[in-house]
Protein backbone atom coordinates (compact mmCIF):
# COMPACT_ATOMS: atom_id res chain seq x y z
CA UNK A 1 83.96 49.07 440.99
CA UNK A 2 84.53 49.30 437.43
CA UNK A 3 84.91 45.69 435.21
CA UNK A 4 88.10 43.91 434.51
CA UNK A 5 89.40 44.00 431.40
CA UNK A 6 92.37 41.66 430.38
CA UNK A 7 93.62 42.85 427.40
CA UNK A 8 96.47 39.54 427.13
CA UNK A 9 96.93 39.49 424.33
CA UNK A 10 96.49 43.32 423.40
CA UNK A 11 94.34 43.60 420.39
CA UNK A 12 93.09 45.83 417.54
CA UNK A 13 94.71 47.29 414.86
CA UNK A 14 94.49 50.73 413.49
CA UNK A 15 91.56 51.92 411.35
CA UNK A 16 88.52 54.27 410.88
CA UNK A 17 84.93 53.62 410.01
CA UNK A 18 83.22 56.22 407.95
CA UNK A 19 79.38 56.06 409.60
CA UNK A 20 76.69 57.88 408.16
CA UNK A 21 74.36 58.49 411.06
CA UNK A 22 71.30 58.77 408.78
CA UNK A 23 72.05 55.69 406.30
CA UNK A 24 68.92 54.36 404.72
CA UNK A 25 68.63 50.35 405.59
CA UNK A 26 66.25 48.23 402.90
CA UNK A 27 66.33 45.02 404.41
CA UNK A 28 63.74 41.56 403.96
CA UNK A 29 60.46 41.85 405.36
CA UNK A 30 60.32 38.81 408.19
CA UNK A 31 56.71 38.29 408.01
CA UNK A 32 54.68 34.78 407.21
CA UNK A 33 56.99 33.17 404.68
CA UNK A 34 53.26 32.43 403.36
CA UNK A 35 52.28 36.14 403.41
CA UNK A 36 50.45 37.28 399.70
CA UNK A 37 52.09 40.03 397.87
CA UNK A 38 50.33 42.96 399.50
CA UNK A 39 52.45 42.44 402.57
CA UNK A 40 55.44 42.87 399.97
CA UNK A 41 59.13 40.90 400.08
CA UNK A 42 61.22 43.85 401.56
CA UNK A 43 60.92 46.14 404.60
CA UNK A 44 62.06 50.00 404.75
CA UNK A 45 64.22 50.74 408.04
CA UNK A 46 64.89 54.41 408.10
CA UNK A 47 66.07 57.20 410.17
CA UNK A 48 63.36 60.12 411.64
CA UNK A 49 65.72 62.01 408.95
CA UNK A 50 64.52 59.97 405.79
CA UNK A 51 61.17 60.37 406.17
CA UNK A 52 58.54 62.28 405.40
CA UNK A 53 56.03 64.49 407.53
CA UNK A 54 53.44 61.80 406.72
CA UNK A 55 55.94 59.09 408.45
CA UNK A 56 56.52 57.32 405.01
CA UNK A 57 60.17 56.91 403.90
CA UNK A 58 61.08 58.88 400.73
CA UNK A 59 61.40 57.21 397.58
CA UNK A 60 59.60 57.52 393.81
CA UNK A 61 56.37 58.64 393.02
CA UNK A 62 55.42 55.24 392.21
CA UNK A 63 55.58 53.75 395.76
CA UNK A 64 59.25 52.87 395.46
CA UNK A 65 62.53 53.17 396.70
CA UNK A 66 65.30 54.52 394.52
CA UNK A 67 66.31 50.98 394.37
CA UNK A 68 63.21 50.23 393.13
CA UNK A 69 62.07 48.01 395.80
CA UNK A 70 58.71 48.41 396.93
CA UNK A 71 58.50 50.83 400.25
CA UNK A 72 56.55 49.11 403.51
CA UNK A 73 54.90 50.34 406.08
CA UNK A 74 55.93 48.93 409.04
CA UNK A 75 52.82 49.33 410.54
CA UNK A 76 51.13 47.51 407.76
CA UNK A 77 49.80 44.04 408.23
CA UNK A 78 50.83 41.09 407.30
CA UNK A 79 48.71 39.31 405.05
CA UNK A 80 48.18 36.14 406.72
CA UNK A 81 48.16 37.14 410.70
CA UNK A 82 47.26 40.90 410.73
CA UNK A 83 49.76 40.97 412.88
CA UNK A 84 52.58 44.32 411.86
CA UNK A 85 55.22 43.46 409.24
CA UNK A 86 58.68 43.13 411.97
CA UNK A 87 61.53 45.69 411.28
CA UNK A 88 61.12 49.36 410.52
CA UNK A 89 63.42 50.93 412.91
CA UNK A 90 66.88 51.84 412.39
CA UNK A 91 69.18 52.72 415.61
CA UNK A 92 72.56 54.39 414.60
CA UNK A 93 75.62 53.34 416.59
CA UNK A 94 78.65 55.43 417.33
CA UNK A 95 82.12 53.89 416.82
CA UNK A 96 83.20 54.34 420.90
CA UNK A 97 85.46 57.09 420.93
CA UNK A 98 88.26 56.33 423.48
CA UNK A 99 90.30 59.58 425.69
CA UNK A 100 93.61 58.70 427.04
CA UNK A 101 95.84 60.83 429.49
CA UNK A 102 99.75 59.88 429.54
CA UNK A 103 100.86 60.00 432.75
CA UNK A 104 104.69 59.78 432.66
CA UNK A 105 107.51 59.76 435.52
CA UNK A 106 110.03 62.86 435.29
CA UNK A 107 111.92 62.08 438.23
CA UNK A 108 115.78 62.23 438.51
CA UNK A 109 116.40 58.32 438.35
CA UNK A 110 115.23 58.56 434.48
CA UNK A 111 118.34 60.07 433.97
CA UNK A 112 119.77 56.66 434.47
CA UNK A 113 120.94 54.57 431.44
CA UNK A 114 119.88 50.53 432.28
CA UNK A 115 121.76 47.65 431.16
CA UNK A 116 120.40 46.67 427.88
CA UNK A 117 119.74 50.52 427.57
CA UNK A 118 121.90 52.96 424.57
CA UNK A 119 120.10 56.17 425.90
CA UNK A 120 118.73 56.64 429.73
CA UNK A 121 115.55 55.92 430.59
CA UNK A 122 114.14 59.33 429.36
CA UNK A 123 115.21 59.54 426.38
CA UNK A 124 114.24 56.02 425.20
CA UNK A 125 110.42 56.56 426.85
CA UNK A 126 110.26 59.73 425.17
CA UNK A 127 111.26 57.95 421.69
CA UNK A 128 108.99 54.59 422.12
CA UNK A 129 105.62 57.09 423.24
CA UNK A 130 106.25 59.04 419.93
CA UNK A 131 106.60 55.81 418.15
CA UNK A 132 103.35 54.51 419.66
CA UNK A 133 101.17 58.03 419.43
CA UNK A 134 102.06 58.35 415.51
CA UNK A 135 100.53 55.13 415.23
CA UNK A 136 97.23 55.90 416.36
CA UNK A 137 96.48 59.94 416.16
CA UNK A 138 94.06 60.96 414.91
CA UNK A 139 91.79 57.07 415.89
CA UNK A 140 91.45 58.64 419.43
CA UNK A 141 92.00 61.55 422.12
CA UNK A 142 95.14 61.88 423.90
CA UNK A 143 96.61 64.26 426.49
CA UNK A 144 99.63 64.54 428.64
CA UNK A 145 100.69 64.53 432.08
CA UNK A 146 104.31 64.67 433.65
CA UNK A 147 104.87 64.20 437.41
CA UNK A 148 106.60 65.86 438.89
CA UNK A 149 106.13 68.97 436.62
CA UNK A 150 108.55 71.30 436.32
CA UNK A 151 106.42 74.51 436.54
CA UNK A 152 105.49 74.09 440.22
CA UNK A 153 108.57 75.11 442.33
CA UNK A 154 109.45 72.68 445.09
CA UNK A 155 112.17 72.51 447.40
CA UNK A 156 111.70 68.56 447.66
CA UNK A 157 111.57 67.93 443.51
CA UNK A 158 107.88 66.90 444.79
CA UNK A 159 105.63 70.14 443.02
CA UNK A 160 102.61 69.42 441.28
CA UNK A 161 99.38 71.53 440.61
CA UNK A 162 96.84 71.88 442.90
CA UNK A 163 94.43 72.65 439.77
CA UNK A 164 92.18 70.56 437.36
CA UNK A 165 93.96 70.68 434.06
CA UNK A 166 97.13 68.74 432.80
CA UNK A 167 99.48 69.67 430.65
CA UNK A 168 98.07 69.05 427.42
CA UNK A 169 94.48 68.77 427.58
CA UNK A 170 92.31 66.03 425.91
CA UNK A 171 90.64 68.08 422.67
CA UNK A 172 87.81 65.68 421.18
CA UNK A 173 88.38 66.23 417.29
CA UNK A 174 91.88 67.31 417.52
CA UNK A 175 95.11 65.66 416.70
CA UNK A 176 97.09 66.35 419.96
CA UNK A 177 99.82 64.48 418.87
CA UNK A 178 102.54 66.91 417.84
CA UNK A 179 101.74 68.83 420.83
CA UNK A 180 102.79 66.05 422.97
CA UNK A 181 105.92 65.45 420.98
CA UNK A 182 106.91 68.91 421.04
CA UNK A 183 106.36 68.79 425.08
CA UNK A 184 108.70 65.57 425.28
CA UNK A 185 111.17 67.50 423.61
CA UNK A 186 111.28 70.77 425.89
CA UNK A 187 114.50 70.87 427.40
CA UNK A 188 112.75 72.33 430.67
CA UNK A 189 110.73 68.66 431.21
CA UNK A 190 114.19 67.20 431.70
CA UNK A 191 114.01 64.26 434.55
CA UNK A 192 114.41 65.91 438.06
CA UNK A 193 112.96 65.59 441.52
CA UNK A 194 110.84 62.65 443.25
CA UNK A 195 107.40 60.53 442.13
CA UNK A 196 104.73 62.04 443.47
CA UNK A 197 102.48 59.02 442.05
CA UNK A 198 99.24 59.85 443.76
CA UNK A 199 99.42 63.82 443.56
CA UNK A 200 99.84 62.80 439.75
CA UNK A 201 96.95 60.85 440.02
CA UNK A 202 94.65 62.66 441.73
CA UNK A 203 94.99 65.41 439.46
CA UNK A 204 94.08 63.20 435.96
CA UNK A 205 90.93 62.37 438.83
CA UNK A 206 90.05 65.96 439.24
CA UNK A 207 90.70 66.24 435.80
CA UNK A 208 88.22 63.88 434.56
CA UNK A 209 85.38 64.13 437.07
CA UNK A 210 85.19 67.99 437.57
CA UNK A 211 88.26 69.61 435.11
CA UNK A 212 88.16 70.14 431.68
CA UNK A 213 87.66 66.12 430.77
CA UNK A 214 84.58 65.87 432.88
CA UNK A 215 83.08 66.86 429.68
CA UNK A 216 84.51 64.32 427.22
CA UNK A 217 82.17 61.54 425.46
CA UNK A 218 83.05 58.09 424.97
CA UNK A 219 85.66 55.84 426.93
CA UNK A 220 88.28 57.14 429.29
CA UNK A 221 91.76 55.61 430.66
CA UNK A 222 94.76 56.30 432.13
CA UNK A 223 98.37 55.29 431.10
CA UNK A 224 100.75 55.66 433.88
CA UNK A 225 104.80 55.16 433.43
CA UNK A 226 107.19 54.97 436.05
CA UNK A 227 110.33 53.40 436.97
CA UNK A 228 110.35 53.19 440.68
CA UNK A 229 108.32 53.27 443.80
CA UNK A 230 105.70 56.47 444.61
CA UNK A 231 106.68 58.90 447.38
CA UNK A 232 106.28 62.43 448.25
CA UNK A 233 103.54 61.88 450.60
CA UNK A 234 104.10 65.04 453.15
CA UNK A 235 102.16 63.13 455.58
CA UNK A 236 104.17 59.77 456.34
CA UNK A 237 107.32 58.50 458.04
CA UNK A 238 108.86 55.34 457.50
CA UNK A 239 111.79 52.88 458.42
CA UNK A 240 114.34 51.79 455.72
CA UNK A 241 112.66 49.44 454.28
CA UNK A 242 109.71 51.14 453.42
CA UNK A 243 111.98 54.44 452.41
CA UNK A 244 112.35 54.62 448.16
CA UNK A 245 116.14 55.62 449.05
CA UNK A 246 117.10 53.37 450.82
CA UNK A 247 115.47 50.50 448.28
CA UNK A 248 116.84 51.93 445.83
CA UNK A 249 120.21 52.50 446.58
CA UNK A 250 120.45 48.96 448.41
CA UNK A 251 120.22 47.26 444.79
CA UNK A 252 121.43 50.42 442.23
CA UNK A 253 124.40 51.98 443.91
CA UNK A 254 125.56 51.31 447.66
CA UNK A 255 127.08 54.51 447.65
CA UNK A 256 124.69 56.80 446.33
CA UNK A 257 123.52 57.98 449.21
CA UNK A 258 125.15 59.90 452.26
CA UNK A 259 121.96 58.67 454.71
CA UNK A 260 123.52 56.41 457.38
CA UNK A 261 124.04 52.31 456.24
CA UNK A 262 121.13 50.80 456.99
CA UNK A 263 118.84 49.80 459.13
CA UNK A 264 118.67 53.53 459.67
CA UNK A 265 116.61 54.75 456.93
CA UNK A 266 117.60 57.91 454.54
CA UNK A 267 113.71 59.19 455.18
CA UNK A 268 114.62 60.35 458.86
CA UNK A 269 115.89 63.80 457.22
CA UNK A 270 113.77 62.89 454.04
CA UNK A 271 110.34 61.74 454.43
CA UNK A 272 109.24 62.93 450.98
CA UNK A 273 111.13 59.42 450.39
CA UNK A 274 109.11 57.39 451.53
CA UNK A 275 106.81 54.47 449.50
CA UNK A 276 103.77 56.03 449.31
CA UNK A 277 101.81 52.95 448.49
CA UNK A 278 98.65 53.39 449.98
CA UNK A 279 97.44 56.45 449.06
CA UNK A 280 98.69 56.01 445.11
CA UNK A 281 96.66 52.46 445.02
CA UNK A 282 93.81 54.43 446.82
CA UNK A 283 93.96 57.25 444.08
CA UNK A 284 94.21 53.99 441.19
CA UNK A 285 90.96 52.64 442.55
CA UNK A 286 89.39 56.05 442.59
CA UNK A 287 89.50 56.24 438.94
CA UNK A 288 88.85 53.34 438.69
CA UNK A 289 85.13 53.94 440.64
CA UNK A 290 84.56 56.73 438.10
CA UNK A 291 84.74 54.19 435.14
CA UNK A 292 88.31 55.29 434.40
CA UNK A 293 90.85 52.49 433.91
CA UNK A 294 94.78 53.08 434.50
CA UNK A 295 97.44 50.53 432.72
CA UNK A 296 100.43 50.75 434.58
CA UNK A 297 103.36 50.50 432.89
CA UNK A 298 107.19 49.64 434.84
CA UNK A 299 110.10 50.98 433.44
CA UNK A 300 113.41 49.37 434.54
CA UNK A 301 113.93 50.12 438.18
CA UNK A 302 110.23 49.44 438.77
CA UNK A 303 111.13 45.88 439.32
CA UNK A 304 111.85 46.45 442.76
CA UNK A 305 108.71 47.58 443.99
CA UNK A 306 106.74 45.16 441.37
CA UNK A 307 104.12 44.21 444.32
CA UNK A 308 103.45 47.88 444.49
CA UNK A 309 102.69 48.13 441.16
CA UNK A 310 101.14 45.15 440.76
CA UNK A 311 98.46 46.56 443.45
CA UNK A 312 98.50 49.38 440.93
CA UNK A 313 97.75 47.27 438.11
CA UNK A 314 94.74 45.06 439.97
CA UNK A 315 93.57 48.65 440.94
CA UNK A 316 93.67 49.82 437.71
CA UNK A 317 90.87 47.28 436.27
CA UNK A 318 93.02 46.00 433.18
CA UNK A 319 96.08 44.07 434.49
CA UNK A 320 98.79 42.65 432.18
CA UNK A 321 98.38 39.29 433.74
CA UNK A 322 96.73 37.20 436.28
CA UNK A 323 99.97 36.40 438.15
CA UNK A 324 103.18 38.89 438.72
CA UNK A 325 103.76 40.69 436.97
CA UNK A 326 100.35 41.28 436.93
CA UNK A 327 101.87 45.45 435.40
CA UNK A 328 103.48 45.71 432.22
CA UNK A 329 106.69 45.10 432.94
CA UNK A 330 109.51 46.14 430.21
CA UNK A 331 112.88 45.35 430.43
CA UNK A 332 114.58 46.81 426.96
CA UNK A 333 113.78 49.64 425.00
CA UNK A 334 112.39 47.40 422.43
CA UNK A 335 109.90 46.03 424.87
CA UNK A 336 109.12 49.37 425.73
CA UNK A 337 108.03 50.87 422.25
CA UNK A 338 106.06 47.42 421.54
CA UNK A 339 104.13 47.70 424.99
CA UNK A 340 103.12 51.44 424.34
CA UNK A 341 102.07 50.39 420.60
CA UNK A 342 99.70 47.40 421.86
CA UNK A 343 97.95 49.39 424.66
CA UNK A 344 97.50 52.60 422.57
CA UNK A 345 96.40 50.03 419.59
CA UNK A 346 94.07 47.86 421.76
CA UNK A 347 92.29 51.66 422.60
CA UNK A 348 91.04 52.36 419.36
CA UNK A 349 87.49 50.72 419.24
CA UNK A 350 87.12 50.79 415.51
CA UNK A 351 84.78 47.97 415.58
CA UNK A 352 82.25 48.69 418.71
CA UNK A 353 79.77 50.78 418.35
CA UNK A 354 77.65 52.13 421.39
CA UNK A 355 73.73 51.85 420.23
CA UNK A 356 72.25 55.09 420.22
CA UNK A 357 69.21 52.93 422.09
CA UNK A 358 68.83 49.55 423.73
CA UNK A 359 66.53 47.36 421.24
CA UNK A 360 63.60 46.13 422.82
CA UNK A 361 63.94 42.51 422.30
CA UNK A 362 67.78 41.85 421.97
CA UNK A 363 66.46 38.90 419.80
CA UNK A 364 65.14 40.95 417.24
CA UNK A 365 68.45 43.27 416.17
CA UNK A 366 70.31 42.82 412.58
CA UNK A 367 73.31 44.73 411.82
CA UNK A 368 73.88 46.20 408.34
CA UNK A 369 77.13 47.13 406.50
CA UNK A 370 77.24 48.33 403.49
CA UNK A 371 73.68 47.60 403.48
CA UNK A 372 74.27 43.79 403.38
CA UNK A 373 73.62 41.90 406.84
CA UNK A 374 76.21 40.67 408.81
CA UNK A 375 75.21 37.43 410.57
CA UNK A 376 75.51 37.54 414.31
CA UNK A 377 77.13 33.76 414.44
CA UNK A 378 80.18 33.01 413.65
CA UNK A 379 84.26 33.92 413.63
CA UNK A 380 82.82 36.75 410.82
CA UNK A 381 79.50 38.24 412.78
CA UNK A 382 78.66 40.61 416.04
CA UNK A 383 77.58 39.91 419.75
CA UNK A 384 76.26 42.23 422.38
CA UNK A 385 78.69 43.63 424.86
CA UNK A 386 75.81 44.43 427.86
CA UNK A 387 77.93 46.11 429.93
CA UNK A 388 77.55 49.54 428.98
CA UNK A 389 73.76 51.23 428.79
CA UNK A 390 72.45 51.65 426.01
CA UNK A 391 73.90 47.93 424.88
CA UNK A 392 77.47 48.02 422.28
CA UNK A 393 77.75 45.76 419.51
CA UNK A 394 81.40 44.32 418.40
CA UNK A 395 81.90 43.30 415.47
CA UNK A 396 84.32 40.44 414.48
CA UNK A 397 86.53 38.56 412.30
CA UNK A 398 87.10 39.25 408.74
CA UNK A 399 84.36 42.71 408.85
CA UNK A 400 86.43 44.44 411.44
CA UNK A 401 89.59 44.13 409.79
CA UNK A 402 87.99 45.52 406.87
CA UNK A 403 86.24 48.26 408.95
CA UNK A 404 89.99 48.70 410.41
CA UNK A 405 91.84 48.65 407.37
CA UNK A 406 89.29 50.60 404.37
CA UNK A 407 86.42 51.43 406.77
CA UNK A 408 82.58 51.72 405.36
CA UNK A 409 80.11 53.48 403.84
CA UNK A 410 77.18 52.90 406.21
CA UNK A 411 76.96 51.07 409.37
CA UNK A 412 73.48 50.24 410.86
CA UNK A 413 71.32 48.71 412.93
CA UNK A 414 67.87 47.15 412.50
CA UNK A 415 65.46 46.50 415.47
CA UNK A 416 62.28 44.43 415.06
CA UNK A 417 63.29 41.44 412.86
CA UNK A 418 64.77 38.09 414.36
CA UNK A 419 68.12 38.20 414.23
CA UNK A 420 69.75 36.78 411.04
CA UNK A 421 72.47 34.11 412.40
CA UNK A 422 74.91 31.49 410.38
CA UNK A 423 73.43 28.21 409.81
């Protein structure tokens, strides 16, 4: 089962570190404070790319750097214990790059303008996800999903494609943005039909295990929108009070339907109506096994299946709370646009950076930027996030809103020397 994440409140701002993967480090030797000059006061870190074939580092002629600090060899002993002068390796980190399909109902009840609401419930979603995905392209991947979609005929408004791709495919380097935006606008993706939750679902699984996203790198999630229960499961009957017509039309209009008054239920001549629960929560937790988690969004009308999507949202492995709503739960269009913005905002990892190996004594790790250390202690340091293989480091406080805000020349990392922490 993949970890928990509560993202309450939603963090991270926008921003972009500029890492150079073969940045030379010079930092202190950590040797015998008592050691005689031959052991020298600085240590070389560098890269397999900075050296020479003869394993030293590159510098003058005269045994210096360009800095003109005296180049060690690492392998060089110290003058008091013999023992090898500590540091000499430098790991490069990646800034975690994060993937994110939009899943978004189509169905026919988005047509329907809420109280509180100027447009319906289409048009404002497809107005706050611009708002939100302007924010942030370009800081990660993004693709798009609608369910049901409107190039699979269906009889029951319940089509969706049996294949492996979605609609607009993750493209690692590309700004998918305006691609998306011009999809919101097609006139063909107009709300119509059912929720077919877990066919939706199930495809961003197939999708990301064996379709074209099986290949991305870094961190992958799912956003999923909707504004009422899941159906469309071919393979269920149900009573009125498990039938999404019958729900819905017992709170939203009495006289919507032409299904008998209850407690016979509008699913005996429609059983793509009924809540199909189980198997969407079933297809949540699937992704969830793959390391995939799903933030499940409920748009007005949602509220009255909210311990269905709560189970969603548990499922999902990054709930909005710890008590219902446990989903994020919107109730205006201006709630809307600011819960799209923090989710897609808390996604961009700007300031954790996957190590390219896992130090061999997480006691003995420094982290460089800018070539000046950054103490791990402290509101303004780093600590280990050991959940991921190799090991990610976060960085914090006032040096990630710099690295979010003007980014960096160089950040590094330096195994071998104790770690450097705030006294």
């Amino acid at each position: 089962m993949a970890r928990t994440r509560h993202l309450t409140p939603l963090h991270h701002a926008i921003g972009a570190v500029a890492l150079a993967a073969s940045a030379l480090v010079l930092a202190p030797a950590c040797g015998d404070s008592e050691s005689d000059g031959d052991a020298g006061s600085a240590g070389s870190a560098a890269s397999d790319a900075g050296s020479d074939p003869d394993g030293t580092t590159d510098g003058s002629d005269d045994g210096s750097s360009s800095d003109g600090l005296p180049l060690v060899d690492v392998n060089q002993p110290d003058g008091d214990t013999g023992d090898p002068i500590c540091g000499g390796q430098t790991v490069v980190g990646d800034p975690i790059v994060t993937n994110l399909l939009v899943v978004i109902d189509r169905s026919g009840s988005m047509k329907q303008t809420p109280t509180g609401f100027v447009d319906n419930k289409w048009d404002t979603m497809v107005g706050s996800l611009k708002t939100a995905l302007e924010g942030i392209q370009g800081e990660m991947n993004i693709g798009l999903l609608f369910f049901p979609d409107a190039s699979v005929a269906s009889v029951s408004g319940c089509g969706m494609s049996e294949g492996d791709d979605v609609l607009i495919s993750i493209d690692e380097g590309t700004v998918t943005v305006p691609l998306i935006a011009s999809e919101l606008d097609k006139a063909a993706n107009d709300p119509d039909g059912n929720t077919p939750t877990a066919d939706a679902l199930a495809l961003a699984h197939r999708y990301f295990t064996v379709g074209p996203g099986s290949s991305l790198t870094g961190e992958k999630y799912v956003l999923l929108a909707l504004d009422g229960g899941p159906n469309c499961n071919p393979d269920i009957t149900c009573a009125a009070a498990s039938c999404t017509t019958n729900i819905d039309r017992s709170v939203l209009d009495p006289t919507a339907s032409a299904c008998p008054i209850d407690p016979a239920s509008c699913c005996d001549s429609a059983p793509e109506a009924c809540l199909d629960d189980t198997a969407t929560t079933a297809q949540v937790s699937a992704l969830s096994n793959e390391g995939i988690p799903t933030f499940v969004v409920g748009i007005p009308g949602s509220d009255l299946y909210a311990n269905v999507l709560d189970s969603l949202a548990v499922a999902g492995g990054v709930p909005a709370s710890t008590t219902s709503p446990k989903y994020f739960e919107v109730s205006d269009p201006d709630a809307l646009t600011q819960t799209l913005i923090e989710i897609t905002r808390a996604l961009v990892k700007t300031c954790e950076f996957q190590l390219a190996e896992t130090p061999p004594d997480p006691d003995k790790v420094n982290v460089y930027v800018d070539g000046e250390v950054l103490p791990q202690d402290g509101p303004d340091g780093w600590h280990y996030d050991n959940s991921t293989t190799p090991p990610t480091i976060v960085i914090t406080g006032a040096t990630c809103d710099e690295l979010e805000t003007t980014g960096a020349e160089s950040v590094t990392f330096e195994f071998g020397c104790p770690t450097i922490t705030v006294k």
